[in-house]
Protein backbone atom coordinates (compact mmCIF):
# COMPACT_ATOMS: atom_id res chain seq x y z
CA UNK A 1 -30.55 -3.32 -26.54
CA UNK A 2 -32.75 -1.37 -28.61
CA UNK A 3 -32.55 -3.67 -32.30
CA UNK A 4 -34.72 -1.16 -34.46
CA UNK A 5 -32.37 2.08 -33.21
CA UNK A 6 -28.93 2.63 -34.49
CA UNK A 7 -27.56 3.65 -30.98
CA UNK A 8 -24.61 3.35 -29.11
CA UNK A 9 -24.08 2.16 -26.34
CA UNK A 10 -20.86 4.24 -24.08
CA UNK A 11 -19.09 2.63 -22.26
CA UNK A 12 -19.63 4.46 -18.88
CA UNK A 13 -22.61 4.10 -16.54
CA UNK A 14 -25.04 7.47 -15.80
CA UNK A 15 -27.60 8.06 -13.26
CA UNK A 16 -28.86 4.53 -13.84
CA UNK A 17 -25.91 2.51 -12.68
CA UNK A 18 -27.10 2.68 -8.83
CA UNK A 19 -29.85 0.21 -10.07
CA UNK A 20 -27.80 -1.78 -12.25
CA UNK A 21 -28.83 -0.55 -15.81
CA UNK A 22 -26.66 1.92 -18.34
CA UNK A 23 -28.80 3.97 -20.81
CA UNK A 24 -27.19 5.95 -23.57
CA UNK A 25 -26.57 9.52 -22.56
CA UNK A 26 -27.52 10.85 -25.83
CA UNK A 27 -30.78 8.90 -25.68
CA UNK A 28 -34.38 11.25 -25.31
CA UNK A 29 -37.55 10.59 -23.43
CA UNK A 30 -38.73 8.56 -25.49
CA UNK A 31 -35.69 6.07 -25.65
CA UNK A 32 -35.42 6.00 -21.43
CA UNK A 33 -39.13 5.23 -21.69
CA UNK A 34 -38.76 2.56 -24.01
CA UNK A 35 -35.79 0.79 -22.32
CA UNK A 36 -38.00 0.80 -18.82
CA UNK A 37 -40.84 -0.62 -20.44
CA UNK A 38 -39.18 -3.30 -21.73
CA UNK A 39 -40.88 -6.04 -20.49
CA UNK A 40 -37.72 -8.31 -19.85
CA UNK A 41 -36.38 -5.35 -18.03
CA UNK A 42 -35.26 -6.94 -14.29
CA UNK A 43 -36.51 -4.10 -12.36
CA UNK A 44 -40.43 -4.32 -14.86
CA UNK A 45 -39.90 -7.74 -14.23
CA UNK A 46 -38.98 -7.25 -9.92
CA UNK A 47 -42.17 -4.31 -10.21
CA UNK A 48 -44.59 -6.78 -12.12
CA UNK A 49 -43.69 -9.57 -9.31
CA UNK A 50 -44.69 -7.20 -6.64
CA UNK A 51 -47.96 -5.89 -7.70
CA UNK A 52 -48.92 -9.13 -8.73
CA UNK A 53 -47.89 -10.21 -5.05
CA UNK A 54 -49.74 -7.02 -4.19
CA UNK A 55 -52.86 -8.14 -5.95
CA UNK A 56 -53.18 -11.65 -5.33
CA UNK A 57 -53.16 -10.52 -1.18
CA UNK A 58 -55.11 -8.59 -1.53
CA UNK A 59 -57.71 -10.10 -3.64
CA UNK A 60 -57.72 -13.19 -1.03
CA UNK A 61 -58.25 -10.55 1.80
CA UNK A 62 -61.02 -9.49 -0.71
CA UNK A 63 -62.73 -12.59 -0.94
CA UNK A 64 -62.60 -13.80 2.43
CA UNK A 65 -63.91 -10.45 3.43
CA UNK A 66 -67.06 -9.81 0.71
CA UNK A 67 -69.52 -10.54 3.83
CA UNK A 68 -67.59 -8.17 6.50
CA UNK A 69 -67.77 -4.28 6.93
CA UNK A 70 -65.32 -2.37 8.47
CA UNK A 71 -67.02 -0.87 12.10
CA UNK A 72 -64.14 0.21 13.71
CA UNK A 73 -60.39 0.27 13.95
CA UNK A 74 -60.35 -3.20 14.52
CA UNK A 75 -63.75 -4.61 14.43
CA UNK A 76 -66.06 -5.75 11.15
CA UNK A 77 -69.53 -6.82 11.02
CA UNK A 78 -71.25 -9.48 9.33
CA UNK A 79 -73.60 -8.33 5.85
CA UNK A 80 -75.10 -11.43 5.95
CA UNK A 81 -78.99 -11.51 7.59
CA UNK A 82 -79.16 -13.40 10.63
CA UNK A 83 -81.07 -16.49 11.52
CA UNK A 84 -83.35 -14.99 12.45
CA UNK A 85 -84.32 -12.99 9.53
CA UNK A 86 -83.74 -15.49 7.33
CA UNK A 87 -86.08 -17.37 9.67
CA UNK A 88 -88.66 -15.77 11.25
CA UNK A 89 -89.85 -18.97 13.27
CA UNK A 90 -86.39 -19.17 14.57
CA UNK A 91 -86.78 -15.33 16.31
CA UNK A 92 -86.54 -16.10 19.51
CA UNK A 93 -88.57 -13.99 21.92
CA UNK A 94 -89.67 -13.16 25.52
CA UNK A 95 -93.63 -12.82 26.18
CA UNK A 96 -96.02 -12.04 29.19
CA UNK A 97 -99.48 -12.02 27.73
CA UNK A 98 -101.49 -9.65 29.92
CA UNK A 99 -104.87 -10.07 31.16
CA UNK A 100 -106.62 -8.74 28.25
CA UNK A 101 -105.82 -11.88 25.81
CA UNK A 102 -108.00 -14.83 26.65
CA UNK A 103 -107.54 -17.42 24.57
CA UNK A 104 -105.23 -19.60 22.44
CA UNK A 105 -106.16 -17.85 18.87
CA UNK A 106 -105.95 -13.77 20.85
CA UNK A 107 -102.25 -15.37 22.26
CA UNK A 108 -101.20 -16.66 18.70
CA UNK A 109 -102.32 -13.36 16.90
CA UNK A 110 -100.46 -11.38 19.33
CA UNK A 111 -97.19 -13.44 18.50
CA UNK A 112 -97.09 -13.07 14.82
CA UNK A 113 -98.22 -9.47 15.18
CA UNK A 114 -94.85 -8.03 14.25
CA UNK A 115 -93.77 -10.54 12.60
CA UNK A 116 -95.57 -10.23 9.20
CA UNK A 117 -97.33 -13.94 9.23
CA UNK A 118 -101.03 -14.19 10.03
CA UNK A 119 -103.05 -16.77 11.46
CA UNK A 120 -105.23 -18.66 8.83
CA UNK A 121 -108.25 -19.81 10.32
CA UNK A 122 -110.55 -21.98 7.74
CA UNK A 123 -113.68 -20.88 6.75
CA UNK A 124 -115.90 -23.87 7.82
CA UNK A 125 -116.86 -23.83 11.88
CA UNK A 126 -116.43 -28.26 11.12
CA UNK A 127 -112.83 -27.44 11.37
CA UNK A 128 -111.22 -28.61 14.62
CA UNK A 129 -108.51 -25.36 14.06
CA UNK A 130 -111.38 -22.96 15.30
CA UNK A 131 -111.63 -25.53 18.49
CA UNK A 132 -107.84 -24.86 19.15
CA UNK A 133 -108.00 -21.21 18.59
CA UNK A 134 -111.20 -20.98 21.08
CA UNK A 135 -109.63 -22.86 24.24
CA UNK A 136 -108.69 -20.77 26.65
CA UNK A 137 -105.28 -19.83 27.20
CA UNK A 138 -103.45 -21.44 30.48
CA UNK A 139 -102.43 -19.27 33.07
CA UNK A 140 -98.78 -21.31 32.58
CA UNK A 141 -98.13 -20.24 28.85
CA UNK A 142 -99.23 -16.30 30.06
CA UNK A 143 -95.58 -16.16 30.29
CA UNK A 144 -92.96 -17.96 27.73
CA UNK A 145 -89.69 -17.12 27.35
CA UNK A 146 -86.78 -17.15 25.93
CA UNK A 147 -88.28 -19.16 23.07
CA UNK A 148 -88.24 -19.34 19.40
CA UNK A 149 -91.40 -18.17 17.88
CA UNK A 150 -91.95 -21.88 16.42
CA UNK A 151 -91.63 -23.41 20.05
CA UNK A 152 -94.29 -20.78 21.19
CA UNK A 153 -96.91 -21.50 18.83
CA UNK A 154 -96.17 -25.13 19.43
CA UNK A 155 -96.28 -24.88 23.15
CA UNK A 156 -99.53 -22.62 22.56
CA UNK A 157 -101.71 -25.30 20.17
CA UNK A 158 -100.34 -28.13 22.50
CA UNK A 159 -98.49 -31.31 21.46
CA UNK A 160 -101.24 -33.02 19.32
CA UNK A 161 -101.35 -30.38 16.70
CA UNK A 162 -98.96 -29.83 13.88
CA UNK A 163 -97.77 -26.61 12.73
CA UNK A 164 -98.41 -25.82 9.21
CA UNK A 165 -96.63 -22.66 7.13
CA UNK A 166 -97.54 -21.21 3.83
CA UNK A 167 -94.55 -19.47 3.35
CA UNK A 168 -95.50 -18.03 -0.07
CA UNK A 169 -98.81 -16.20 1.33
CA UNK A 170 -97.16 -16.13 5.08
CA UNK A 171 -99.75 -17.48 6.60
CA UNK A 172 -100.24 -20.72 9.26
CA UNK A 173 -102.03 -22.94 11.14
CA UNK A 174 -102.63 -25.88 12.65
CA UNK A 175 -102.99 -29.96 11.55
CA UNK A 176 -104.12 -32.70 13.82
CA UNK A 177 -101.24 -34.83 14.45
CA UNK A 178 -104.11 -38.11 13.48
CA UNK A 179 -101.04 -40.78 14.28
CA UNK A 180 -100.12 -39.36 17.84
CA UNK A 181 -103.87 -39.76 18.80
CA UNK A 182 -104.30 -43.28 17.17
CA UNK A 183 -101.05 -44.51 19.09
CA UNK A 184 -102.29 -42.68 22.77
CA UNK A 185 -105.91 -44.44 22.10
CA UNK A 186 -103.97 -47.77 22.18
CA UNK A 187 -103.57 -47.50 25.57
């Protein structure tokens, strides 16, 4: 058992026999610790099955769990953002727009208020944007709601303009849709 050690081996069993193994009773520390970490050893070899069991479990709970916090006892939460935040246009909302916003640019301001995106207007009055944001706003879209804040800027401009994002300087705006008012001309 022990090929560099000139030790013998008795014939009866100590403490050790309960698990199956015999050391030498003359043996010291150093020898007992020797002969468990033997790495062919049945019980290193039962120990190193289990905490690899133990680990491998474990490190699938791990990965399936890297997005989930522990709330409670037995619920977890989600790290991830949500849609939402990922998306501000996809926020959906509830709006009454009170008497004090008149028209269709006021009503699109007051949207993206909170929201950290800003209307761009261009700089030239030729621009048929500054038309859009100077209509007055319908006493229909005074309320809108439940609704995405895409769908409410959308509903707001009306269905021949296009929305436009600059998601780099969070800004947008509007684009005649020139197609849809070719086709409805053809009438």
């Amino acid at each position: 058992m022990f090929p560099d050690r000139d030790i013998e081996h008795p014939q009866h069993l100590s403490l050790h026999a309960s698990i199956g193994y015999s050391l030498p009773q003359s043996c010291s520390f150093l020898d007992t610790f020797h002969f468990l970490i033997n790495w062919n050893n049945p019980l290193i070899m039962f120990i190193k099955y289990l905490l690899g069991l133990v680990l491998v479990t474990t490190g699938i709970l791990t990965v399936s769990a890297v997005h989930e916090i522990q709330v409670g006892r037995y619920s977890t939460m989600k790290t991830l953002p949500t849609e939402a935040q990922q998306n501000i246009f996809a926020n959906v909302t509830n709006i009454h727009f009170d008497s004090s916003i008149t028209t269709v640019g006021e009503a699109m301001r007051y949207l993206l208020e909170d929201q950290g995106i800003r209307l761009a207007v261009p700089r030239t009055q030729e621009n048929q944007v500054h038309t859009l944001i100077a209509l007055p706003l319908p006493q229909i879209h005074r309320q809108l709601g439940p609704i995405s804040l895409r769908h409410a800027l959308e509903t707001l401009a009306g269905p021949i303009w296009r929305l436009v994002q600059d998601p780099i300087h969070r800004l947008v705006s509007f684009e005649l849709c020139i197609q849809e008012t070719e086709e409805g001309t053809d009438e």
